[in-house]
Each structure stands twice: as structure tokens, then as C-alpha cells.
C-alpha atoms as a PDB file:
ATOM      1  CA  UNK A   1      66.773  26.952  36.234  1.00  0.00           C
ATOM      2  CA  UNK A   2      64.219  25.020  38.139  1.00  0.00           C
ATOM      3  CA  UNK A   3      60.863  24.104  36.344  1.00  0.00           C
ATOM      4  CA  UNK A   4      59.273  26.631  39.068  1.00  0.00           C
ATOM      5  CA  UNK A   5      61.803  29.472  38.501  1.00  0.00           C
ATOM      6  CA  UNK A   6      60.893  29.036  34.685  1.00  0.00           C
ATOM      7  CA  UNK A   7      57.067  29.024  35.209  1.00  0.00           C
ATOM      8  CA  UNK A   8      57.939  32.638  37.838  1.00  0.00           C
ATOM      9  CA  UNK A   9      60.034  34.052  35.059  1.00  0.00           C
ATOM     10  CA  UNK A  10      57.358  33.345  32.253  1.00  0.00           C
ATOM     11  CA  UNK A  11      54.719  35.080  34.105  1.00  0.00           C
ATOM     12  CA  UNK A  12      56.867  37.538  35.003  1.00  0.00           C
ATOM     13  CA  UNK A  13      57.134  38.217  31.517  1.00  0.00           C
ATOM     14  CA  UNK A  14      53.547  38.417  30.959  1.00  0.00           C
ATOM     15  CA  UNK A  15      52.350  40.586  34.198  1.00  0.00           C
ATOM     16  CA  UNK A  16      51.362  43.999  33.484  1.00  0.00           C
ATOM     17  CA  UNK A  17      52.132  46.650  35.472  1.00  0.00           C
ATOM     18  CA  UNK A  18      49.723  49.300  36.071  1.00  0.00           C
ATOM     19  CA  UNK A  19      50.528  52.937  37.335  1.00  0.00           C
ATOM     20  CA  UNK A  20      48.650  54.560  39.508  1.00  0.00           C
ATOM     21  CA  UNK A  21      45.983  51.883  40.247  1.00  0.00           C
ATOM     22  CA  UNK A  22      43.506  51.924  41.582  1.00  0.00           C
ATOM     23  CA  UNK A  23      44.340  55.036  43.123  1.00  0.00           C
ATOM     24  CA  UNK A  24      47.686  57.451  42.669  1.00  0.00           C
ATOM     25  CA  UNK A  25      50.989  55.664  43.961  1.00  0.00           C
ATOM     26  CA  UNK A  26      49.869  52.581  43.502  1.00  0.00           C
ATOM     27  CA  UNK A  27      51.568  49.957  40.903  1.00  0.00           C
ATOM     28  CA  UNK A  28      48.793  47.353  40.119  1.00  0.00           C
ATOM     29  CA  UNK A  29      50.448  43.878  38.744  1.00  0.00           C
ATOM     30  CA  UNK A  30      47.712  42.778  36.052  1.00  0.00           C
ATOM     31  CA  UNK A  31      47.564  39.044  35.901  1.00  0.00           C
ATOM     32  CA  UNK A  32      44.725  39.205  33.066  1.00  0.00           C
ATOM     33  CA  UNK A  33      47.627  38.351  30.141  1.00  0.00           C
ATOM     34  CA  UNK A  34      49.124  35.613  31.595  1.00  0.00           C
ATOM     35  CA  UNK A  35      45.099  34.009  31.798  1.00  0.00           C
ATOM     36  CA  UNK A  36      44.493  34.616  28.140  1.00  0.00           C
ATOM     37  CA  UNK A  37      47.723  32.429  27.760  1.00  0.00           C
ATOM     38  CA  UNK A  38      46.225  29.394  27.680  1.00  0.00           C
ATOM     39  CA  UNK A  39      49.013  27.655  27.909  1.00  0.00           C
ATOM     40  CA  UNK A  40      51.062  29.491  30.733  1.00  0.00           C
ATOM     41  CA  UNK A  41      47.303  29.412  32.588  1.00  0.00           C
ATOM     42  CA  UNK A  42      47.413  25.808  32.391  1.00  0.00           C
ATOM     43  CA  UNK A  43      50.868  25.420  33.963  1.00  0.00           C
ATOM     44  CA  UNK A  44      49.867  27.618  36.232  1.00  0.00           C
ATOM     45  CA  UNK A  45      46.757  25.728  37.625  1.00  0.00           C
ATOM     46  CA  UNK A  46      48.614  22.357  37.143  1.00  0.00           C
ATOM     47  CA  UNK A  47      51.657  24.403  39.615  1.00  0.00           C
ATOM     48  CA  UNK A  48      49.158  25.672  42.497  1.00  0.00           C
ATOM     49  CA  UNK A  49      47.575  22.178  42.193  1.00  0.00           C
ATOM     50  CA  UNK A  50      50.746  20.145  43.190  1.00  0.00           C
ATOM     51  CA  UNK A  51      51.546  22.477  45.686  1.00  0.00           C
ATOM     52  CA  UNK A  52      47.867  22.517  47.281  1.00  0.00           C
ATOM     53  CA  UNK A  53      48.052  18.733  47.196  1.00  0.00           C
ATOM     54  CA  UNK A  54      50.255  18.564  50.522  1.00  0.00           C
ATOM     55  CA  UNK A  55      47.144  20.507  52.434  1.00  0.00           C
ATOM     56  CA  UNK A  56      44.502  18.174  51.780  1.00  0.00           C
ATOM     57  CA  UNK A  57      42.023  20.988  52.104  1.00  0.00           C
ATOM     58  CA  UNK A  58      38.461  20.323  51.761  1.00  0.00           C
ATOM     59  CA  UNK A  59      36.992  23.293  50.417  1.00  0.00           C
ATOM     60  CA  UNK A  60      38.717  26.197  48.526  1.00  0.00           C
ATOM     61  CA  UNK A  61      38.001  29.902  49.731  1.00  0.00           C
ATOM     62  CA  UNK A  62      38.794  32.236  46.990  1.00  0.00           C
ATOM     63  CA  UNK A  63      38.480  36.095  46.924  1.00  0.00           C
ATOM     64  CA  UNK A  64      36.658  38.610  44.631  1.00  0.00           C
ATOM     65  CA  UNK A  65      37.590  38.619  41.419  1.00  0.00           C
ATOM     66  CA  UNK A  66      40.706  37.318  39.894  1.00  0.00           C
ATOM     67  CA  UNK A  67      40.725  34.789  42.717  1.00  0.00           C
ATOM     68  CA  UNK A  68      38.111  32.861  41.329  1.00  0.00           C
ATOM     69  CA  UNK A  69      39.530  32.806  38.315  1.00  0.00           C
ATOM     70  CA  UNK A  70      42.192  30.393  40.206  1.00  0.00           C
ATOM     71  CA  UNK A  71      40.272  28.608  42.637  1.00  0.00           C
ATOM     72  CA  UNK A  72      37.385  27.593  40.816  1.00  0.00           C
ATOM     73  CA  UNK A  73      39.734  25.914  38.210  1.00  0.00           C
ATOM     74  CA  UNK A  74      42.014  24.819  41.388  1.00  0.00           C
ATOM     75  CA  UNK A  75      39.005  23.205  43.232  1.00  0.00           C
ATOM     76  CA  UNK A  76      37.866  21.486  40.247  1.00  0.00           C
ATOM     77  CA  UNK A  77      41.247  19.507  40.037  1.00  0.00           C
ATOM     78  CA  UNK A  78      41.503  18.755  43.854  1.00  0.00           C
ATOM     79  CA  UNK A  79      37.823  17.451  43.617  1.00  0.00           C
ATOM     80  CA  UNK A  80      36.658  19.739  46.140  1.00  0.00           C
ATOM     81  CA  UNK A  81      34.242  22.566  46.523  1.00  0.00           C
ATOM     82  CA  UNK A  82      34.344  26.625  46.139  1.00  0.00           C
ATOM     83  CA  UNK A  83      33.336  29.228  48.170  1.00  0.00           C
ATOM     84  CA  UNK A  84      33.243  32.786  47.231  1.00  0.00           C
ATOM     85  CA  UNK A  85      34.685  36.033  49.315  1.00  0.00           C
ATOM     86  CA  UNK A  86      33.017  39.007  47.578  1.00  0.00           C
ATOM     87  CA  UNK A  87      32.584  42.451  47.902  1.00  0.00           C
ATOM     88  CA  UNK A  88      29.574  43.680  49.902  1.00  0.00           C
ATOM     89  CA  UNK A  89      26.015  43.293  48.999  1.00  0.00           C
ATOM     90  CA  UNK A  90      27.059  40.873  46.089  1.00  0.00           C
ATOM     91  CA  UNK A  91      26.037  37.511  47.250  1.00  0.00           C
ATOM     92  CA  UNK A  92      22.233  36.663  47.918  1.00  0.00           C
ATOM     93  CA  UNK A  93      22.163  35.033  51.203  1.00  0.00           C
ATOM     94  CA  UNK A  94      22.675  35.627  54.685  1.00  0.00           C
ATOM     95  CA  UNK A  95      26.265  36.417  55.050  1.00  0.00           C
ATOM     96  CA  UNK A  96      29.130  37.330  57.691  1.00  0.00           C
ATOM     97  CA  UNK A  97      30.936  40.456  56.880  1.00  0.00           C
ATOM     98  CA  UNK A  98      34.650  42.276  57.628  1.00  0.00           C
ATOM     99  CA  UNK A  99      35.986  45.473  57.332  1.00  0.00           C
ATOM    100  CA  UNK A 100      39.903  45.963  57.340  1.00  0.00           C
ATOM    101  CA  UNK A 101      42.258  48.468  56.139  1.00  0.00           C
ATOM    102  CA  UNK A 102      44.008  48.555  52.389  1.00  0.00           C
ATOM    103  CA  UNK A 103      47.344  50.089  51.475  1.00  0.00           C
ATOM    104  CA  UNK A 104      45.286  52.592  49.819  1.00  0.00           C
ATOM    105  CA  UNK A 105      42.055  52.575  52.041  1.00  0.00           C
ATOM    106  CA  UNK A 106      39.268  50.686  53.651  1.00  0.00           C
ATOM    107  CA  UNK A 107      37.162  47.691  52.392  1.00  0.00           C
ATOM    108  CA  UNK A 108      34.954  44.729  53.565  1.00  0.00           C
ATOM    109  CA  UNK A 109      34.323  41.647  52.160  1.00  0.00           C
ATOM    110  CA  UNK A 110      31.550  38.932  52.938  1.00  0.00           C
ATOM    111  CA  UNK A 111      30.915  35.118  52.321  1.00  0.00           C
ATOM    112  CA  UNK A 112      27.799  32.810  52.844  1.00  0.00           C
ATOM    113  CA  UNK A 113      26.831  31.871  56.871  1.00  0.00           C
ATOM    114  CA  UNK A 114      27.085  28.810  55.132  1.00  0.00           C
ATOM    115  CA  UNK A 115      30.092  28.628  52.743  1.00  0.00           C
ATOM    116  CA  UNK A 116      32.537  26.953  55.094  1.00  0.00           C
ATOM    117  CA  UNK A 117      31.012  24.300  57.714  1.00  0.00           C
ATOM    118  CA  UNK A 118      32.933  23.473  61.371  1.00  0.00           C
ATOM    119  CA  UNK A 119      36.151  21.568  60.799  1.00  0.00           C
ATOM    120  CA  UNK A 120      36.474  21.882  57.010  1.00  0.00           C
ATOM    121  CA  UNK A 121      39.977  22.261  55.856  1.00  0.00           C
ATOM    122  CA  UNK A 122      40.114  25.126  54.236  1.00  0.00           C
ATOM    123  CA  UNK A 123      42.752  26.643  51.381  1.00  0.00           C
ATOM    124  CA  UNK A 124      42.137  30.453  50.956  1.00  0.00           C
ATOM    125  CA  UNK A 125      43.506  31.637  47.130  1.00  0.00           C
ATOM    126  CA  UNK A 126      43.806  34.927  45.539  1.00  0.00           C
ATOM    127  CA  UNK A 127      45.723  36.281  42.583  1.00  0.00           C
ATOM    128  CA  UNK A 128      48.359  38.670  44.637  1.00  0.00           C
ATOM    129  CA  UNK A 129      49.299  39.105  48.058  1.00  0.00           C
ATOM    130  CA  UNK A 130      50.436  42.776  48.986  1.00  0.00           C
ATOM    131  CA  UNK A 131      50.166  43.725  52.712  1.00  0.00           C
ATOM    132  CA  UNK A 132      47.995  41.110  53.774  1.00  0.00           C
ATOM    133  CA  UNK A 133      45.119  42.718  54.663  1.00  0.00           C
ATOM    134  CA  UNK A 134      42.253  41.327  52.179  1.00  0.00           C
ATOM    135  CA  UNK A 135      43.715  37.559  52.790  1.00  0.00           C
ATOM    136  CA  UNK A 136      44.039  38.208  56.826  1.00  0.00           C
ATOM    137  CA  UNK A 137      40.616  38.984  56.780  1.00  0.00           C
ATOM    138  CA  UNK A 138      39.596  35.746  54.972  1.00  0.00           C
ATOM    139  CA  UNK A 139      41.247  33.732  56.877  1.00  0.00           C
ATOM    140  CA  UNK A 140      39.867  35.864  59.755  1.00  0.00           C
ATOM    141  CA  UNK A 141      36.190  34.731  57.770  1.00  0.00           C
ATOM    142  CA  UNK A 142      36.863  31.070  57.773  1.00  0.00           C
ATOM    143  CA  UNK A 143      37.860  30.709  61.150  1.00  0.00           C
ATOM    144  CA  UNK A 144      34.437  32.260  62.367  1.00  0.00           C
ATOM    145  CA  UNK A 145      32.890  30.189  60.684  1.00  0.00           C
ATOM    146  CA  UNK A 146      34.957  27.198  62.599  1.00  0.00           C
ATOM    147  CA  UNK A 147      37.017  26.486  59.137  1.00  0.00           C
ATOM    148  CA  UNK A 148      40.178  25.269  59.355  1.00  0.00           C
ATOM    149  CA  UNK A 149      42.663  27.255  57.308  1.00  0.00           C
ATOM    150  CA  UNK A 150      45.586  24.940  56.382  1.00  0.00           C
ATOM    151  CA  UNK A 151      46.901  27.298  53.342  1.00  0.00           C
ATOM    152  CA  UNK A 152      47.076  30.471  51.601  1.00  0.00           C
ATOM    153  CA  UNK A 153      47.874  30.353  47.666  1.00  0.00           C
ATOM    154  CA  UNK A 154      48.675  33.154  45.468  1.00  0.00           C
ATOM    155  CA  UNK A 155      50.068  33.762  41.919  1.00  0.00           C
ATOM    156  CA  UNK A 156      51.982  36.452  42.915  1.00  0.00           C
ATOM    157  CA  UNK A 157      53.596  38.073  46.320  1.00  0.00           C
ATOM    158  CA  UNK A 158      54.720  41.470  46.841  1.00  0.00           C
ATOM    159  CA  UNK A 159      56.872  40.243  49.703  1.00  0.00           C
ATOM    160  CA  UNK A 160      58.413  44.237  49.962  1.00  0.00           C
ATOM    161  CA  UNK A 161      55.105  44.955  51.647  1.00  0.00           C
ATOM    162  CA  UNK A 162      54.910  42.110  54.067  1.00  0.00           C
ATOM    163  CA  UNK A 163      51.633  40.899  53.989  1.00  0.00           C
ATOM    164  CA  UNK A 164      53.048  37.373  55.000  1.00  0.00           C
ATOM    165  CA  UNK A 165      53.790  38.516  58.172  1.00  0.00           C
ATOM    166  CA  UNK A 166      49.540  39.269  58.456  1.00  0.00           C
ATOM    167  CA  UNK A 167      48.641  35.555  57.615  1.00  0.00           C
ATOM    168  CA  UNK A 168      51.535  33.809  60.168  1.00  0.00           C
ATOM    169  CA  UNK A 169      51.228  31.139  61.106  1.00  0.00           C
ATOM    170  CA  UNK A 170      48.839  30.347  58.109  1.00  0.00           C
ATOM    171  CA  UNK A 171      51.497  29.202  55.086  1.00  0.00           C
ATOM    172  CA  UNK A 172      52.326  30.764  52.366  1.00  0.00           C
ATOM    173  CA  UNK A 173      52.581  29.933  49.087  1.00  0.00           C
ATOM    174  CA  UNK A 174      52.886  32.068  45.521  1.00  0.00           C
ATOM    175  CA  UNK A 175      54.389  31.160  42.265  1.00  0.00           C
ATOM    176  CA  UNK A 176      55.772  34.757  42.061  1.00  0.00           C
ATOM    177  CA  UNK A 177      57.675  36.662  44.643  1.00  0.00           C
ATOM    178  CA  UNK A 178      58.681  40.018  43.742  1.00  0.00           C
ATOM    179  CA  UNK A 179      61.248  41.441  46.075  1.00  0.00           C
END
């Protein structure tokens, strides 16, 4: 087994699933054990950071709330900087919002006028992918801001709902791909 098969399979181990969250039908994948594994968390970082390496981004866009958790840590190693994707009405400047559809609603999220500047190389990161639609609409963010997005990053993919397929021909890359 590869080194990254054995890092999948270990947090594979540690993922909780959730029933019926956040709303009935849905099964939420919990990432919150495999952070207070400090040890699995590290490997984890050290992974998305050799595989971020080959984008040379200049800036990492991460997404309310478990993405930050990653990308702050994942900027920090690159030696870049952070921008935040929150929920509205969270962050106190002047900011550019987007509405989009869920797999079990409707949401928007917003970021600074000035979190990404023209031409920055951008890396968006969250903690899952499912169908695409919050990570779409950050990359949908960045680029109206005239960012560059050379990446998406993700600790885990739902592939059976095809959210890649939103983000092409933006890359793709998670640690964990569940089928």
C-alpha cells in the first residue's frame, strides 16, 4: 500500500459519519476526530502541502469552517497568505457575495472586495467536496475578483455526487475519495 493509500485508509478510520445531517437524508462525514489526532493532522497538512507545492499558488482561499482549519495551517507552510470564504454577514468589510444551490438547499457565501488581488494564484481548500456547489462558487468568487484559481484541495471527496464535474477544468485534489 502506497504511503497515500495508508494516510486515506487512516482517516478513513477516523471519519465520523453522521445521519441525518444537517438535515434528514443526509450522511455528514465528520472530519473533527481525525484533527484532534495530532498526529494523523500533521500527516495530513504535511500531504496537502506536497501536493499544493506543484501549483505555486500565491494566496490560499479557504471556506467556512473546517476549511480553515486546513488552509490556515496549509498557507502557513507554503509561506503564503489566507483568505476567508464565510457565511453571510460574518466578515466586517465590504464584501462580494454568492448564492448557489446545496444538495439539501440554498446558501451564500462572501469574502473581502479585497481578499484576492488581480492575477494572484489562487488555491481554494475545504474539508469535503460533495456536489460541488459551495467550492464552484468560490472559485466563481476568486475569479471576480480577477484571481487566478490554479487548484482545489480537499480532505475528502464524495466523488458519487460529482461535484468534480462543477469545478472542471479547475483540478482536483483530495486525500480521500469515497466512491
Amino acid at each position: 500500500m502506497s504511503a497515500d493509500r495508508a494516510l486515506a485508509s487512516r482517516i478513513v478510520e477516523r471519519v465520523r459519519d453522521v445521519p441525518d445531517f444537517p438535515t434528514p437524508g443526509i450522511l455528514f462525514k465528520d472530519i473533527t476526530p481525525v484533527l484532534a489526532d495530532a498526529a494523523l493532522m500533521s500527516e495530513l497538512l504535511d500531504h496537502m502541502h506536497e501536493a499544493a507545492k506543484p501549483t505555486r499558488p500565491d494566496l490560499i482561499v479557504a471556506i467556512e469552517s473546517r476549511g480553515f482549519i486546513i488552509g490556515a495551517p496549509l498557507a502557513h507552510a507554503l509561506g503564503i497568505g489566507f483568505t476567508p470564504i464565510r457565511k453571510p454577514g460574518k466578515l466586517p468589510w465590504q464584501t462580494v457575495r454568492l448564492e448557489y444551490a446545496l444538495e439539501y438547499g440554498t446558501d451564500a457565501i462572501e469574502m473581502h472586495t479585497d481578499g484576492v488581488r488581480p492575477g494572484q494564484r489562487v488555491l481554494v481548500v475545504d474539508d469535503v467536496l460533495a456536489t460541488g456547489g459551495t467550492a464552484a462558487s468560490a472559485v466563481q468568487l476568486v475569479r471576480q475578483l480577477g484571481g487566478e484559481v490554479v487548484g482545489t484541495s480537499f480532505v475528502i471527496e464524495l466523488a458519487f455526487l460529482n461535484g468534480r464535474a462543477r469545478l472542471e477544468p479547475v483540478g482536483v485534489e483530495a486525500v480521500v475519495r469515497y466512491e
